[in-house]
PDB file of N, CA and C in Angstrom:
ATOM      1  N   UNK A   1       0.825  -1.192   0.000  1.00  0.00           N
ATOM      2  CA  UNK A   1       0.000   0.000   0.000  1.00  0.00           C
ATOM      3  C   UNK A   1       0.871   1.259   0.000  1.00  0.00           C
ATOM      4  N   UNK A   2       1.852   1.174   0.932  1.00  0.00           N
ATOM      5  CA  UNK A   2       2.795   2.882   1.383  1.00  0.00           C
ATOM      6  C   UNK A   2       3.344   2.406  -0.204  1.00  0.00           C
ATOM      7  N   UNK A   3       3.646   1.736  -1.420  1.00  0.00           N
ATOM      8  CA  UNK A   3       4.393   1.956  -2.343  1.00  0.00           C
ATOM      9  C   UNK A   3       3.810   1.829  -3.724  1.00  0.00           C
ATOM     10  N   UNK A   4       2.229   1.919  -3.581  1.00  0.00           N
ATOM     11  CA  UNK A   4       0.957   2.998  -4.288  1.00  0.00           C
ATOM     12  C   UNK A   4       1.586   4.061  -4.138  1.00  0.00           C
ATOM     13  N   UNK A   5       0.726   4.582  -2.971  1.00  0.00           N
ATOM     14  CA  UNK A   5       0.971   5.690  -2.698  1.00  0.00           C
ATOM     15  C   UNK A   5       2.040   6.708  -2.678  1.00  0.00           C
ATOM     16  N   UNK A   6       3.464   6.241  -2.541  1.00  0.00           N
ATOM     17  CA  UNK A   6       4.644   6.470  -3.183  1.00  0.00           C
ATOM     18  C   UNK A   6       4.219   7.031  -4.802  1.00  0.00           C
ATOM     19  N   UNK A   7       4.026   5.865  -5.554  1.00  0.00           N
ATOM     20  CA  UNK A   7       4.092   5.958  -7.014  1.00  0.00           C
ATOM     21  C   UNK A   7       2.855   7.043  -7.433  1.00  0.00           C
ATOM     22  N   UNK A   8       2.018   7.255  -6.960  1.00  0.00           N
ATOM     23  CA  UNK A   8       1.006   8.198  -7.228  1.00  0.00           C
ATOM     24  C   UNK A   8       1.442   9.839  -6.333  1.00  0.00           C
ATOM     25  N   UNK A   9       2.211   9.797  -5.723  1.00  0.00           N
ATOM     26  CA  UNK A   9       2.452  11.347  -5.082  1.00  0.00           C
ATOM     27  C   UNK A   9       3.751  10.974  -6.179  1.00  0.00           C
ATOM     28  N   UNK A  10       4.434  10.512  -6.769  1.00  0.00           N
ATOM     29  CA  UNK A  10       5.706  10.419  -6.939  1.00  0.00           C
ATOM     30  C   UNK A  10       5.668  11.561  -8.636  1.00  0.00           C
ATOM     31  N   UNK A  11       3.827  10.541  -9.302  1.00  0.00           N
ATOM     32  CA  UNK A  11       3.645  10.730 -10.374  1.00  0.00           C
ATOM     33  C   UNK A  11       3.407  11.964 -10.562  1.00  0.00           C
ATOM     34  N   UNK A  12       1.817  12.464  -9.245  1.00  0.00           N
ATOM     35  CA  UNK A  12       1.632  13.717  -9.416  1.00  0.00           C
ATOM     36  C   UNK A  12       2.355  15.297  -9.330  1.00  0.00           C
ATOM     37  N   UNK A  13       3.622  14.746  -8.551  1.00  0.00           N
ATOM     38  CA  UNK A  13       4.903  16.011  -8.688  1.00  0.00           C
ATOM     39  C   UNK A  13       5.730  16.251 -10.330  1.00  0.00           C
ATOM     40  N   UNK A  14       5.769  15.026 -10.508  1.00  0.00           N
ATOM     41  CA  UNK A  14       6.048  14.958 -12.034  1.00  0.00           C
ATOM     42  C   UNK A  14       5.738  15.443 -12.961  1.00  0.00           C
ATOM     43  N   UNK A  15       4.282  15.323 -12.528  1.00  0.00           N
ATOM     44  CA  UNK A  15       3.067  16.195 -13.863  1.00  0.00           C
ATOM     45  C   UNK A  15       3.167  17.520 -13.318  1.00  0.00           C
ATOM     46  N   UNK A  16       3.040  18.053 -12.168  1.00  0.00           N
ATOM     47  CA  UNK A  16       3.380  19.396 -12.043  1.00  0.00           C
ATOM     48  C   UNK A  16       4.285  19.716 -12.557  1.00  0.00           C
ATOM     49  N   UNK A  17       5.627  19.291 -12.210  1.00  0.00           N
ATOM     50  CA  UNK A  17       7.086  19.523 -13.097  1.00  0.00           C
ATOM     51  C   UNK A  17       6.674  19.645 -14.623  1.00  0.00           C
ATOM     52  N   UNK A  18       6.655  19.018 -14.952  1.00  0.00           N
ATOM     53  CA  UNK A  18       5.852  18.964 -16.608  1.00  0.00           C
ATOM     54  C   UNK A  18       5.514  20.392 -17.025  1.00  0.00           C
ATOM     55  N   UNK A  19       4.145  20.546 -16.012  1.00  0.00           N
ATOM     56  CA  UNK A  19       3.717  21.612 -16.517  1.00  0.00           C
ATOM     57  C   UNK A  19       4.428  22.889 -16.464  1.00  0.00           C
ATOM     58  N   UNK A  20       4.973  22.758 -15.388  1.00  0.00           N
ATOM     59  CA  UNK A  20       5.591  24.178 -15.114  1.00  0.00           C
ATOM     60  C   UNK A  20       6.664  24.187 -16.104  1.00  0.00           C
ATOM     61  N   UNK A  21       7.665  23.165 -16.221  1.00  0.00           N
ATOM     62  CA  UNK A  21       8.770  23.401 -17.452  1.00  0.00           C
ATOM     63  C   UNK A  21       7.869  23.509 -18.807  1.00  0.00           C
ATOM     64  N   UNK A  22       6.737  23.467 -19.014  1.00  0.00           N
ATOM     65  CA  UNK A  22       5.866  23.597 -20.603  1.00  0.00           C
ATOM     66  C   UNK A  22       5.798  25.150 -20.286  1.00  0.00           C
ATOM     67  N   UNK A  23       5.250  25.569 -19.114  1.00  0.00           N
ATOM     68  CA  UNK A  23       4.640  27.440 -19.363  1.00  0.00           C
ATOM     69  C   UNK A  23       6.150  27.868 -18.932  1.00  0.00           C
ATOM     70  N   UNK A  24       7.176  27.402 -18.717  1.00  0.00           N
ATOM     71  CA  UNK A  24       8.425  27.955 -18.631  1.00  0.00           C
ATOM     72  C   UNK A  24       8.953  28.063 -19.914  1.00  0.00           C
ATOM     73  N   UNK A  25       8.710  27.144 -20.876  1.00  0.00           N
ATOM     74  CA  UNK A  25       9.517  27.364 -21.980  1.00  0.00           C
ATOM     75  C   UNK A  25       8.612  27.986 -23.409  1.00  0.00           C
ATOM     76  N   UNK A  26       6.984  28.079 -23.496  1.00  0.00           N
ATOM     77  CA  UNK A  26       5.997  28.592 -23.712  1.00  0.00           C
ATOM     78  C   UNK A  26       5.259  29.795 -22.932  1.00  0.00           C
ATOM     79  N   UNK A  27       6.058  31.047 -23.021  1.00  0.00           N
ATOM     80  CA  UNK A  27       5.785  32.038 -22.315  1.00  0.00           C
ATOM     81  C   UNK A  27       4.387  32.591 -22.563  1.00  0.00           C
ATOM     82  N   UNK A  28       4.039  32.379 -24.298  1.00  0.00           N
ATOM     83  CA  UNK A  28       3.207  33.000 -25.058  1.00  0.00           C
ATOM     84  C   UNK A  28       1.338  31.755 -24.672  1.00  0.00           C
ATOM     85  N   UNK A  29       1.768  30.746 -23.118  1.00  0.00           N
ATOM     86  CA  UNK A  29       0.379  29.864 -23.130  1.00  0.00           C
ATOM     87  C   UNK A  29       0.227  30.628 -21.858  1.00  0.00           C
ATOM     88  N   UNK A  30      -0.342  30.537 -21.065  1.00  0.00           N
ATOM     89  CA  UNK A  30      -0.879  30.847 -19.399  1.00  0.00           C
ATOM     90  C   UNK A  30      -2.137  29.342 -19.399  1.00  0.00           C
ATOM     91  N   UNK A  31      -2.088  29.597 -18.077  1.00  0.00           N
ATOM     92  CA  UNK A  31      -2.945  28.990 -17.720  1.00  0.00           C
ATOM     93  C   UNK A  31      -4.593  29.138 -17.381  1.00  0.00           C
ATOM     94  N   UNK A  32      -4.829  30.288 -17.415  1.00  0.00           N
ATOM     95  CA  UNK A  32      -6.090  31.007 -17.554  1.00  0.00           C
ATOM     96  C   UNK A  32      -6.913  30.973 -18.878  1.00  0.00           C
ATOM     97  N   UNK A  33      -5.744  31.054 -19.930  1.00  0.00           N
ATOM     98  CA  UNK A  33      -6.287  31.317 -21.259  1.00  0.00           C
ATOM     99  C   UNK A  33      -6.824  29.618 -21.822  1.00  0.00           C
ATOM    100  N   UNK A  34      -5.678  28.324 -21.094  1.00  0.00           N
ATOM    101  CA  UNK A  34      -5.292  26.746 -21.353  1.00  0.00           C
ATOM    102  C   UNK A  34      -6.869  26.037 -20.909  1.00  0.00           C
ATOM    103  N   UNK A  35      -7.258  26.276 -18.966  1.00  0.00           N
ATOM    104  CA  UNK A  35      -8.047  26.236 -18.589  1.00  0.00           C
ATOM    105  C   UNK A  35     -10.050  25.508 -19.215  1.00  0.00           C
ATOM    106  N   UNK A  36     -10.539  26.665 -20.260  1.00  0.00           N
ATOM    107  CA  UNK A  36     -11.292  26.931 -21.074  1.00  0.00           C
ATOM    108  C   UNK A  36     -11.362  25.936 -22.113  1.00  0.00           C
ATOM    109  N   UNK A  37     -10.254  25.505 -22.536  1.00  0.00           N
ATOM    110  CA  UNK A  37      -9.830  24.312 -23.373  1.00  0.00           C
ATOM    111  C   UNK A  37      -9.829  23.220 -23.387  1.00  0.00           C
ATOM    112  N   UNK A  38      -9.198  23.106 -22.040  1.00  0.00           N
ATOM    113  CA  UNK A  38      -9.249  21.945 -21.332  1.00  0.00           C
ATOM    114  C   UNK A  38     -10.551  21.275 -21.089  1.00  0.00           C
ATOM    115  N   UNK A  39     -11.318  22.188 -20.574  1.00  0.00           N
ATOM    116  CA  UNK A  39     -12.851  22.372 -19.929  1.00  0.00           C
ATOM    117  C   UNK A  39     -13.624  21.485 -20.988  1.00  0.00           C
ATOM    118  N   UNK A  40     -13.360  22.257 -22.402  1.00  0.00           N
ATOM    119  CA  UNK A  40     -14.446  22.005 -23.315  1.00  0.00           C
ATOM    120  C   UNK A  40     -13.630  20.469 -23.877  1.00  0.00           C
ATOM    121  N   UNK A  41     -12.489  20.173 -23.603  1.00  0.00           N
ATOM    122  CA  UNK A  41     -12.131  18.660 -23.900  1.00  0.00           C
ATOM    123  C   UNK A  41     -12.139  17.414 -22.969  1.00  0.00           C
ATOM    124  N   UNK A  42     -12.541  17.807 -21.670  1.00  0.00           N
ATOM    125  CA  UNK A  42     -13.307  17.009 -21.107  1.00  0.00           C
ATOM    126  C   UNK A  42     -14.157  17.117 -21.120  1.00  0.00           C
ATOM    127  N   UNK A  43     -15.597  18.099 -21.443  1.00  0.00           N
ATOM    128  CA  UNK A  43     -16.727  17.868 -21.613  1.00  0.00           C
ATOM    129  C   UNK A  43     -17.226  17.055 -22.995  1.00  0.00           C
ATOM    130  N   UNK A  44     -16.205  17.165 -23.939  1.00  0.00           N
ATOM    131  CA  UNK A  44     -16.438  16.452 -24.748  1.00  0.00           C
ATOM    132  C   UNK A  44     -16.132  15.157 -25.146  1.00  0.00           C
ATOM    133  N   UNK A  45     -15.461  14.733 -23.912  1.00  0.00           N
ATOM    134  CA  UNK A  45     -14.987  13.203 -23.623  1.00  0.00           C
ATOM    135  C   UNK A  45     -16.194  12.317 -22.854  1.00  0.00           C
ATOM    136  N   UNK A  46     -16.331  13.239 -22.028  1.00  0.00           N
ATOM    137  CA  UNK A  46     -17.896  13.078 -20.704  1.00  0.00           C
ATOM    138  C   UNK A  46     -19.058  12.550 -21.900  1.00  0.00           C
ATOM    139  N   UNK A  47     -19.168  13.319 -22.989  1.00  0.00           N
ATOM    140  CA  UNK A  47     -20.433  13.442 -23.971  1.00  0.00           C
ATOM    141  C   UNK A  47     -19.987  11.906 -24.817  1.00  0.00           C
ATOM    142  N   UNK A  48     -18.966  11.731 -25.455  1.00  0.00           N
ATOM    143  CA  UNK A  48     -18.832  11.142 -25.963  1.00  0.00           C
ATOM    144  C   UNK A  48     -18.895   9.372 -24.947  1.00  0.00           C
ATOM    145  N   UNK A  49     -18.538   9.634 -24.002  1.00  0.00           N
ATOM    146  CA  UNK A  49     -18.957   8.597 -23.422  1.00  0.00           C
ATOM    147  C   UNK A  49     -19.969   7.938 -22.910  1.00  0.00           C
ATOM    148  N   UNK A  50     -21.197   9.371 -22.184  1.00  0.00           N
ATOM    149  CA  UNK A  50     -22.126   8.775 -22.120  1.00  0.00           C
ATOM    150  C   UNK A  50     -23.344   8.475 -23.412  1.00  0.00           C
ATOM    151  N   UNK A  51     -22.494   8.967 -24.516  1.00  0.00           N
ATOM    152  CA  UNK A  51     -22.984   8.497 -25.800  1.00  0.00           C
ATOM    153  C   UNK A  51     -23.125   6.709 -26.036  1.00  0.00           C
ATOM    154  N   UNK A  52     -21.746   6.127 -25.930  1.00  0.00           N
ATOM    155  CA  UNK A  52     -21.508   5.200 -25.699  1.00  0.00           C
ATOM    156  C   UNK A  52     -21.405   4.072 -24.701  1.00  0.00           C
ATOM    157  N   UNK A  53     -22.089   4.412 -23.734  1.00  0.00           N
ATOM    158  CA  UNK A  53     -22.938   3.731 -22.694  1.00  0.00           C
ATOM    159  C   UNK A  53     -24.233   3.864 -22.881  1.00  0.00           C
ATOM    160  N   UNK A  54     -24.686   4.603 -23.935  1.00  0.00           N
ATOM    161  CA  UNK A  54     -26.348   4.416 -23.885  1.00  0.00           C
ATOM    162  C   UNK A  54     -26.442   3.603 -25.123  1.00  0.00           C
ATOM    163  N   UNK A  55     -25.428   3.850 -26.150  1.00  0.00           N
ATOM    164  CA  UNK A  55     -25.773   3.074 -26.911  1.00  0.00           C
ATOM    165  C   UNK A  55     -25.088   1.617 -26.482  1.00  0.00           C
ATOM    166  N   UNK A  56     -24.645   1.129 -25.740  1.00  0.00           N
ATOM    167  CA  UNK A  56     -24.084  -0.233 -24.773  1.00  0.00           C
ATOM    168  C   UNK A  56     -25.541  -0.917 -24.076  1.00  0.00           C
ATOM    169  N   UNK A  57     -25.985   0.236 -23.619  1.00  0.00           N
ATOM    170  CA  UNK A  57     -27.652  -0.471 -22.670  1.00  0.00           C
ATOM    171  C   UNK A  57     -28.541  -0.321 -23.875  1.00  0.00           C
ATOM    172  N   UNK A  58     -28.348   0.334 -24.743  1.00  0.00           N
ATOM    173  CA  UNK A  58     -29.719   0.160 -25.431  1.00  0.00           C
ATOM    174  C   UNK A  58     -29.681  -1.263 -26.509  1.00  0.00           C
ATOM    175  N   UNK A  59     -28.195  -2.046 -26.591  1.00  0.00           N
ATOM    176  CA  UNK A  59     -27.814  -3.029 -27.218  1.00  0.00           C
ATOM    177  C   UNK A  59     -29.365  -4.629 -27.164  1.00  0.00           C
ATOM    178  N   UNK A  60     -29.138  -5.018 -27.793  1.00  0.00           N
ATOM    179  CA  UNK A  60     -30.272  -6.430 -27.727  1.00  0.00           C
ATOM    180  C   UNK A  60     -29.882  -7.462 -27.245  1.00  0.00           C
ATOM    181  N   UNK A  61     -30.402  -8.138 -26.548  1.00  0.00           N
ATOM    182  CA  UNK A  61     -29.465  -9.641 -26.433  1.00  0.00           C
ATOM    183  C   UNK A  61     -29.348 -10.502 -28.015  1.00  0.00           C
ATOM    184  N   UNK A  62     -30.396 -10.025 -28.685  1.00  0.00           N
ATOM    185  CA  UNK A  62     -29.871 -10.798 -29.741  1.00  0.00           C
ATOM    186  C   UNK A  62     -28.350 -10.426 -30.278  1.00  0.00           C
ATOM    187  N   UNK A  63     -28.317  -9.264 -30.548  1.00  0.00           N
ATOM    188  CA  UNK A  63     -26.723  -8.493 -30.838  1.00  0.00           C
ATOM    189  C   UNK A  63     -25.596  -8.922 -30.330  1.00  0.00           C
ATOM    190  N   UNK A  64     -26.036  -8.795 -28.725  1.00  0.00           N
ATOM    191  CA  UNK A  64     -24.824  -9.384 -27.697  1.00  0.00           C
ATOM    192  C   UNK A  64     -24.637 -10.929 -28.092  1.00  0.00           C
ATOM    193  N   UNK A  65     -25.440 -11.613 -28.547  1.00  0.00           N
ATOM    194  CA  UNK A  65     -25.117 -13.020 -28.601  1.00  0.00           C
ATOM    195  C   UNK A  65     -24.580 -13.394 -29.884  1.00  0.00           C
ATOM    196  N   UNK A  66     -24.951 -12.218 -30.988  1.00  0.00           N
ATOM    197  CA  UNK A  66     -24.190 -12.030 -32.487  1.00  0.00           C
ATOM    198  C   UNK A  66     -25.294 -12.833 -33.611  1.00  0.00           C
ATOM    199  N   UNK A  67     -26.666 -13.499 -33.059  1.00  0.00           N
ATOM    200  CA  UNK A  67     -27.659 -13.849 -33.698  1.00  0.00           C
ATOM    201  C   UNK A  67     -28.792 -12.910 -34.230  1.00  0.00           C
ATOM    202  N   UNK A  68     -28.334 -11.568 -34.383  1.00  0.00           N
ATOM    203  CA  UNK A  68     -28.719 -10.456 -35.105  1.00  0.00           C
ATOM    204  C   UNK A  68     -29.502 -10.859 -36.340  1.00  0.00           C
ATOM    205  N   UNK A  69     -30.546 -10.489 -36.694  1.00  0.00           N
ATOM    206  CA  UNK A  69     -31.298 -10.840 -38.078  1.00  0.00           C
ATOM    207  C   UNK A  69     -30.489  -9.795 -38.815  1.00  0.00           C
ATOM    208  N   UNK A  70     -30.500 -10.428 -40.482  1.00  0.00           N
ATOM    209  CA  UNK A  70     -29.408  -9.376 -41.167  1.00  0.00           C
ATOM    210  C   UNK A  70     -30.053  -7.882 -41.459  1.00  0.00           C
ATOM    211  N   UNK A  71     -31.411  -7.734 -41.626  1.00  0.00           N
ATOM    212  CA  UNK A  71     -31.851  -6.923 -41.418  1.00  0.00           C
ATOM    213  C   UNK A  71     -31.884  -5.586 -40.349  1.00  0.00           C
ATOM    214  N   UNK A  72     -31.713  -6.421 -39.292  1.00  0.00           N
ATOM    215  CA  UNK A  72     -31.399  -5.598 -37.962  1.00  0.00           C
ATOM    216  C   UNK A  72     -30.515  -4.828 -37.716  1.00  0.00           C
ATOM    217  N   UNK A  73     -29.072  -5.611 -38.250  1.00  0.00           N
ATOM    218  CA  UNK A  73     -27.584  -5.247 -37.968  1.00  0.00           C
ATOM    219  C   UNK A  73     -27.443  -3.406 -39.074  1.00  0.00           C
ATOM    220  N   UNK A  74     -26.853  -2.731 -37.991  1.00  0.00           N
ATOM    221  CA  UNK A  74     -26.499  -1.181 -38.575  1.00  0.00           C
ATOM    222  C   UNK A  74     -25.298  -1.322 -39.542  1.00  0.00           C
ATOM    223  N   UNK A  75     -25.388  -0.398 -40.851  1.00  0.00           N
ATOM    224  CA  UNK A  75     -24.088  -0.410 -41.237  1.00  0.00           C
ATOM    225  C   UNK A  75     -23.829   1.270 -41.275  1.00  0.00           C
ATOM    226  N   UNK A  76     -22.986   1.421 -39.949  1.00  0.00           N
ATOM    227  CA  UNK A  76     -22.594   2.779 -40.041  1.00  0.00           C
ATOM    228  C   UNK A  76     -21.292   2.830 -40.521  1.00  0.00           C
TER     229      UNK A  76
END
């Protein structure tokens, strides 16, 4: 357990380091302006996923079992 936890405080100083040497050597990004961006690319990960969990539950057992009538089956 103490060598989780090691590896996850170990990681998250790292990624700070990261960042700070990125807006150290990219004077012309901030983080205020990055923020907004970020925002709208996890919301659009969030969307895209619960896209794909509804279309997961809305699945058939016939589908899941792959005895799909050919009619049935989507060709997207």
């Amino acid at each position: 357990m103490r060598g989780i936890v090691g590896y996850i405080i170990f990681f998250a100083v790292g990624l700070v380091s990261a960042g700070a040497y990125f807006y150290q050597l990219h004077p012309e990004h901030s983080v205020d302006a990055d923020l907004p961006r970020l925002r709208k690319d996890v919301d659009d990960a969030l969307e895209r996923g619960k896209r794909l969990r509804d279309a997961w539950n809305k699945s058939t057992p016939a589908d899941e079992a792959g005895t799909a009538a050919p009619d049935t089956v989507r060709k997207d």
